[in-house]
Protein backbone atom coordinates (compact mmCIF):
# COMPACT_ATOMS: atom_id res chain seq x y z
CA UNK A 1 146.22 114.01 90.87
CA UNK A 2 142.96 113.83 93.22
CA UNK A 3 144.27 115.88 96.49
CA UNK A 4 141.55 115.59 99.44
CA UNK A 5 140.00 119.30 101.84
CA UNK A 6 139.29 117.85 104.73
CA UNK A 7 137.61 121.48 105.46
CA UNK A 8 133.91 120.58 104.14
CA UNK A 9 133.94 117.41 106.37
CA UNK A 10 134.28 119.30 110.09
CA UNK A 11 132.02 121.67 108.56
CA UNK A 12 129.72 119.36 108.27
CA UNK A 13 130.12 117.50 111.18
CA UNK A 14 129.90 121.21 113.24
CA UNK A 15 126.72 121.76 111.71
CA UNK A 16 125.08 118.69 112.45
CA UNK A 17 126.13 118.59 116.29
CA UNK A 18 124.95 121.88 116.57
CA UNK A 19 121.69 121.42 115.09
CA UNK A 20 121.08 118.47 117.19
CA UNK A 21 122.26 120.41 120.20
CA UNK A 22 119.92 122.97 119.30
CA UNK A 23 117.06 120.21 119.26
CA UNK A 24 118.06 118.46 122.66
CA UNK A 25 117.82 122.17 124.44
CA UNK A 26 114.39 122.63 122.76
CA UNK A 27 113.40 119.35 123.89
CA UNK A 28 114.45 120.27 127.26
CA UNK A 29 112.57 123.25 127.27
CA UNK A 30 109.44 122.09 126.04
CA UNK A 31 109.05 118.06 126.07
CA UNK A 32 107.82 118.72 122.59
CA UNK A 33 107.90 116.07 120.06
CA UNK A 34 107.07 118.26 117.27
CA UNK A 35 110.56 119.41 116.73
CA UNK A 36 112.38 116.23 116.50
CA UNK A 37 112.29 115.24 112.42
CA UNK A 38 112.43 118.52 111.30
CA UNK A 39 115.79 119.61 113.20
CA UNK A 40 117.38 115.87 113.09
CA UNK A 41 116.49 115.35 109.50
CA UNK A 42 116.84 118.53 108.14
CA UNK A 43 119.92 119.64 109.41
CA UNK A 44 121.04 117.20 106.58
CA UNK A 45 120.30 119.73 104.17
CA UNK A 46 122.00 122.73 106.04
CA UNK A 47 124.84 120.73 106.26
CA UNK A 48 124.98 119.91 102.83
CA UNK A 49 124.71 123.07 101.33
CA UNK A 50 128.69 124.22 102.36
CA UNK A 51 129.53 121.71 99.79
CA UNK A 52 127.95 123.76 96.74
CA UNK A 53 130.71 126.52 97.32
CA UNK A 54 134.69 126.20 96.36
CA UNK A 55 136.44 123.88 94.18
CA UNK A 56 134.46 120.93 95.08
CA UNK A 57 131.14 123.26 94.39
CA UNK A 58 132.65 123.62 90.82
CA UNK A 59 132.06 119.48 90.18
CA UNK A 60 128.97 118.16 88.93
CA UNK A 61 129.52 115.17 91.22
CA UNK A 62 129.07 117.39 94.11
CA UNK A 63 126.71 119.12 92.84
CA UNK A 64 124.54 115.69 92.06
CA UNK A 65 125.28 114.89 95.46
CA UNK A 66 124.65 117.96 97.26
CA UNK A 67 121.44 117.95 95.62
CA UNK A 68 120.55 114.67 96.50
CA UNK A 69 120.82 115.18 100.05
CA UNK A 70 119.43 118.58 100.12
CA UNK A 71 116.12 117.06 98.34
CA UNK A 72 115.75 113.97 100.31
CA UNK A 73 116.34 116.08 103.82
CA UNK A 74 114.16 118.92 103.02
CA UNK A 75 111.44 116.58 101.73
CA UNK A 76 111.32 113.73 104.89
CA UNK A 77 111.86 116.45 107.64
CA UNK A 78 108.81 118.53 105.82
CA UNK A 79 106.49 115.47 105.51
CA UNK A 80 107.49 114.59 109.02
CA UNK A 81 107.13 117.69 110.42
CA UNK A 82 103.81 118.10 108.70
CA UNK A 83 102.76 114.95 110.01
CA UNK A 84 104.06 115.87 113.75
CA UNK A 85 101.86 118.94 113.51
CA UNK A 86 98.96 116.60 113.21
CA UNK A 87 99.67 113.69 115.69
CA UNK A 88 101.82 115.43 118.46
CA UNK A 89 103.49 113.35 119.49
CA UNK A 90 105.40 109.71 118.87
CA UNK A 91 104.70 107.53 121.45
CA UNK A 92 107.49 104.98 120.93
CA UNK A 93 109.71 108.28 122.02
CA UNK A 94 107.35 109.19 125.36
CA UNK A 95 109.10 107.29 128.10
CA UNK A 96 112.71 108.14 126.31
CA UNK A 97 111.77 111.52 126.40
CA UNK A 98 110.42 112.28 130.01
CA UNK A 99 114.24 112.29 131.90
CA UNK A 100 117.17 114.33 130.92
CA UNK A 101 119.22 111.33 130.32
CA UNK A 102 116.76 109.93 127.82
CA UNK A 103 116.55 113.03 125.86
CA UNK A 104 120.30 113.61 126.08
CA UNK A 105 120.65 109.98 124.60
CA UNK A 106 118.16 110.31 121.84
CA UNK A 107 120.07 113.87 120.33
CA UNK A 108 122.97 112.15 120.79
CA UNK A 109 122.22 109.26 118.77
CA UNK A 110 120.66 111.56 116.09
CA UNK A 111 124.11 113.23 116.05
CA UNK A 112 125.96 109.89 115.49
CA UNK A 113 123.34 109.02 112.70
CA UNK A 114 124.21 112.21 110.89
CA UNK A 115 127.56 112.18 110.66
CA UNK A 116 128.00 108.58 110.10
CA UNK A 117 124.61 108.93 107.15
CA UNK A 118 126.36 111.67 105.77
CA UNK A 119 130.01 110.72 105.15
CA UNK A 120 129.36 109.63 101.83
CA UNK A 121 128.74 112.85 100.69
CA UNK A 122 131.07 114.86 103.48
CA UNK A 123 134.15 112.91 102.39
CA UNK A 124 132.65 112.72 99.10
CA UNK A 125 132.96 116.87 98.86
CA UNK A 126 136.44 116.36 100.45
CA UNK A 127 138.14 115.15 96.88
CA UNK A 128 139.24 116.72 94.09
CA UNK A 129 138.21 114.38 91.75
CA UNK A 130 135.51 114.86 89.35
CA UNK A 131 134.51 110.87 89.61
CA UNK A 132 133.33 108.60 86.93
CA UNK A 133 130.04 109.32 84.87
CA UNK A 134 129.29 105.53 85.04
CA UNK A 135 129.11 105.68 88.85
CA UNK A 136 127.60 109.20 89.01
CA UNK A 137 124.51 107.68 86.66
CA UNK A 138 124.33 104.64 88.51
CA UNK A 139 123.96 106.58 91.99
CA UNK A 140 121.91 108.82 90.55
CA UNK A 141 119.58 106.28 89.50
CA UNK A 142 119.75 103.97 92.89
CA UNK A 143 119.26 107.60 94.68
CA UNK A 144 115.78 108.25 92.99
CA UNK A 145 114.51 104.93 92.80
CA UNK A 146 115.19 104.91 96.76
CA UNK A 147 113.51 108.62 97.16
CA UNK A 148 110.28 107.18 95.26
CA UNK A 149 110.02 104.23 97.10
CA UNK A 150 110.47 106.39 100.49
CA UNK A 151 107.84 108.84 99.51
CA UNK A 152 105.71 106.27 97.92
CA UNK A 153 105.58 104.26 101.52
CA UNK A 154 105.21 107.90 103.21
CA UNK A 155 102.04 108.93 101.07
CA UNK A 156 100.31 105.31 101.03
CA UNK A 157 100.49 105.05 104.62
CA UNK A 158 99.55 108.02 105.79
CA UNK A 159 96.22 108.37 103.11
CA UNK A 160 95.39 104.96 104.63
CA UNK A 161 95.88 106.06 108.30
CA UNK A 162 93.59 109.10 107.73
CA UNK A 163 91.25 107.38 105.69
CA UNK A 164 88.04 106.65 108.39
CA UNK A 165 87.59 103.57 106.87
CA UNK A 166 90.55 101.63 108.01
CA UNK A 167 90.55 102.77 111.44
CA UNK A 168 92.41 99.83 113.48
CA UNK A 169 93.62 97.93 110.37
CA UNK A 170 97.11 97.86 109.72
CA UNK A 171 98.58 99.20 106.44
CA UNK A 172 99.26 96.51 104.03
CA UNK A 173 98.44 98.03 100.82
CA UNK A 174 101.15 99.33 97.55
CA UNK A 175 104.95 98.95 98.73
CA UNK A 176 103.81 98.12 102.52
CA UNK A 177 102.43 94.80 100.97
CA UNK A 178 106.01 94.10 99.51
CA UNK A 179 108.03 95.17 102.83
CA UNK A 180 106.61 95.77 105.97
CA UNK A 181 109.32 98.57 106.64
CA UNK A 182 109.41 100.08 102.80
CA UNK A 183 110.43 103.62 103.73
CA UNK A 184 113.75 101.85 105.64
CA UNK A 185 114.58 100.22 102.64
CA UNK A 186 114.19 103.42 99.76
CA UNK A 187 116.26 105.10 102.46
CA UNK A 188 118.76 102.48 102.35
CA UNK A 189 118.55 103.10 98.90
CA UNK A 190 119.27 106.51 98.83
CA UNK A 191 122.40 106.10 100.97
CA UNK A 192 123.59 103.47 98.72
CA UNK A 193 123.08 105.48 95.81
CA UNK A 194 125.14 108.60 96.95
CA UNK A 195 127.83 106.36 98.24
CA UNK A 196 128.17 105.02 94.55
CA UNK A 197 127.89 108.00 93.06
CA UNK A 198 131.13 109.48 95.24
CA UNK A 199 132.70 106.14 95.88
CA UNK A 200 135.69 106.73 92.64
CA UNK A 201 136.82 110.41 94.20
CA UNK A 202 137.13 108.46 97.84
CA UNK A 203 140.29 106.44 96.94
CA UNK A 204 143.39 108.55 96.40
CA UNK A 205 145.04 108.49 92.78
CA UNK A 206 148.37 106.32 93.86
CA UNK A 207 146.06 103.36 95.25
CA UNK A 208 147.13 99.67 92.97
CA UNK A 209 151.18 100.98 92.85
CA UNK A 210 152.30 97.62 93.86
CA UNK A 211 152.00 98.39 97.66
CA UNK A 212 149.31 96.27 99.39
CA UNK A 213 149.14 98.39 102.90
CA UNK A 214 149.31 102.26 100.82
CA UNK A 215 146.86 100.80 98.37
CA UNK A 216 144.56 99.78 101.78
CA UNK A 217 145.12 103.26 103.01
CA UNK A 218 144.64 105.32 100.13
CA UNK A 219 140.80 103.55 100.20
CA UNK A 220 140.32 104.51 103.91
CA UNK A 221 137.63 107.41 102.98
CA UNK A 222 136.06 104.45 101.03
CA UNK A 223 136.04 102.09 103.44
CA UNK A 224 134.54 104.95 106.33
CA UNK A 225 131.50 105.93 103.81
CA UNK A 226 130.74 102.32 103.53
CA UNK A 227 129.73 102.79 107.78
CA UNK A 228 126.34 104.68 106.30
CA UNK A 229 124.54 101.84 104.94
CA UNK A 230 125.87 99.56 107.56
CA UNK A 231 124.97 101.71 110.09
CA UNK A 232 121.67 102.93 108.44
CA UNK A 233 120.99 98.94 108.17
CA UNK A 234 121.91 98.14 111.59
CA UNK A 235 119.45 100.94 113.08
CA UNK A 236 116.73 99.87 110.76
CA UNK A 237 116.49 96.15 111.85
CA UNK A 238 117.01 97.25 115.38
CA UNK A 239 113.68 99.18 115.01
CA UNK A 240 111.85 96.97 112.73
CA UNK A 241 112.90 93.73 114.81
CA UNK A 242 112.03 95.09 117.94
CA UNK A 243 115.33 94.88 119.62
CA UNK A 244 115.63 98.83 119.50
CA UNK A 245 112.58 101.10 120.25
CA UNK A 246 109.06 99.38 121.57
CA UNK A 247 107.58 99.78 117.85
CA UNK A 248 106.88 95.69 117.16
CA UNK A 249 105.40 95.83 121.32
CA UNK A 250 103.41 98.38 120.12
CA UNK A 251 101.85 97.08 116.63
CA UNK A 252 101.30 93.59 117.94
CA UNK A 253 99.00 95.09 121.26
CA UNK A 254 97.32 96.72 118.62
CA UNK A 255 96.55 93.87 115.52
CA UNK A 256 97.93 90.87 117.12
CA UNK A 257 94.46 89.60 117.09
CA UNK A 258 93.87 90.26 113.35
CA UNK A 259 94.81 87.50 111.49
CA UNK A 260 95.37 89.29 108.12
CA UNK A 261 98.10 90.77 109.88
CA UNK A 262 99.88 87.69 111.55
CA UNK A 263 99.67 86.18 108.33
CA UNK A 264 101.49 89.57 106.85
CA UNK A 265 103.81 89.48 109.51
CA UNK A 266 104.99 86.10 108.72
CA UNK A 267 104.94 86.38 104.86
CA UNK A 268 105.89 89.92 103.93
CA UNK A 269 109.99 90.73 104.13
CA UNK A 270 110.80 92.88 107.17
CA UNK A 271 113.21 95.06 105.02
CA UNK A 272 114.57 93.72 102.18
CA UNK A 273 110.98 93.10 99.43
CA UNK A 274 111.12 89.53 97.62
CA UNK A 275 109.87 90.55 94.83
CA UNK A 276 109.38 87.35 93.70
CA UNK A 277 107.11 86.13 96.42
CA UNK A 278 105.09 89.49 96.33
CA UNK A 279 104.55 88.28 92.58
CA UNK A 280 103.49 84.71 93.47
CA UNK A 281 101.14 86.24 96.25
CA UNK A 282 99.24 88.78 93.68
């Protein structure tokens, strides 16, 4: 019978509020942006890592998923920090960023995004149950496609940002000409991937006895870890629409007059690649 340690899950969730307490006090002291990725993003790993000890250590499930989100944390916040050490700063964060109140909102919104991200895997490591191999392989396999698609976007666009030759041009080129937001969608991936992977251990063992409202309860850690891609989804097109953030302001004062790039604009997929059209287009 699957039982359910809550234990891992306020671990997790102390971890990550700390961390991103840690990086709002930073941010106070400093008004550095350099920080920002590699505490937001990589307490995601540090949280993880409680997971890898007791009886949920023990299951390969865990472990898969554990590793998952160690690897994808430590490699974004190390590429983003790497790339913060270059640029400074972010300058769709600089008004945010210049009052208390800004600052406070932004590390509290990174909190919010890494417990709700996370609860796939933190309720995931709260079961007993060692899951199904077909889900395990199938989340495995949605979790790397999405981590090669996020590095892939990662790597093309930042060789063609430093490359002298495409200075004020807009990256267009690999998986940015299938999506104009490709690293949002191999994250999306990855999320969806480790919620698969953990989704059989989230429902409890007496769930389909006959009762309807049990059967809806015993699927309520199910139904929470399906918040990440929502969430993750809901952020996203926030940013990549322009109703969150001053991103789109931003890139259209700087290639609105290029039109290569209204006609990408109003052909290429915000999120979501058709591949399909990509096909027709090449």
């Amino acid at each position: 019978m699957t039982t359910f340690d809550n234990s891992f899950l306020w671990q997790s969730i102390a971890i990550t509020s700390g961390g991103n307490a840690l990086g709002f006090i930073v941010s106070l002291l400093t008004g550095s942006h350099v920080h920002l990725d590699l505490i937001g993003t990589g307490v995601f790993a540090l949280a993880a890592i409680p997971s890898l000890f007791g009886k949920a250590g023990a299951l390969w499930r865990v472990k898969l998923s554990a590793g998952a989100v160690i690897a994808w944390a430590t490699k974004l916040a190390g590429f983003l920090f790497f790339r913060a050490l270059k640029v400074h700063h972010d300058v769709r964060l600089d008004d945010t960023l210049t009052t208390t109140s800004g600052t406070f909102s932004f590390w509290f919104v990174s909190i919010i995004w890494g417990i709700i991200c996370a609860l796939p895997h933190s309720l995931g490591s709260t079961s007993s149950s060692p899951g199904l191999t077909a889900t395990t392989g199938i989340g495995m396999s949605i979790f790397s496609l999405g981590f090669i698609v996020e590095t892939l976007a990662d790597i093309q666009k930042w060789t063609f940002k430093n490359d002298p030759s495409n200075a004020g041009k807009f990256c267009g080129i690999g998986v940015w000409s299938m999506s104009q937001h490709p690293n949002y969608f191999g994250n999306l991936l990855i999320w969806t991937g480790i919620l698969i992977m953990n989704s059989p251990a989230l429902v409890e063992s007496d769930v389909g006895n006959g009762n309807v409202l049990k059967s809806i309860w015993g699927c309520k850690r199910l139904f929470l870890s399906l918040l990440s891609p929502l969430f993750l989804y809901s952020l996203f097109y926030g940013q990549a629409s322009g109703a969150m953030l001053n991103s789109v302001e931003l890139a259209n004062a700087k290639y609105g007059d290029d039109p290569k790039y209204i006609e990408y604009i109003q052909k290429v997929p915000l999120i979501f690649p058709n591949i399909f059209g990509w096909l027709k287009r090449n």
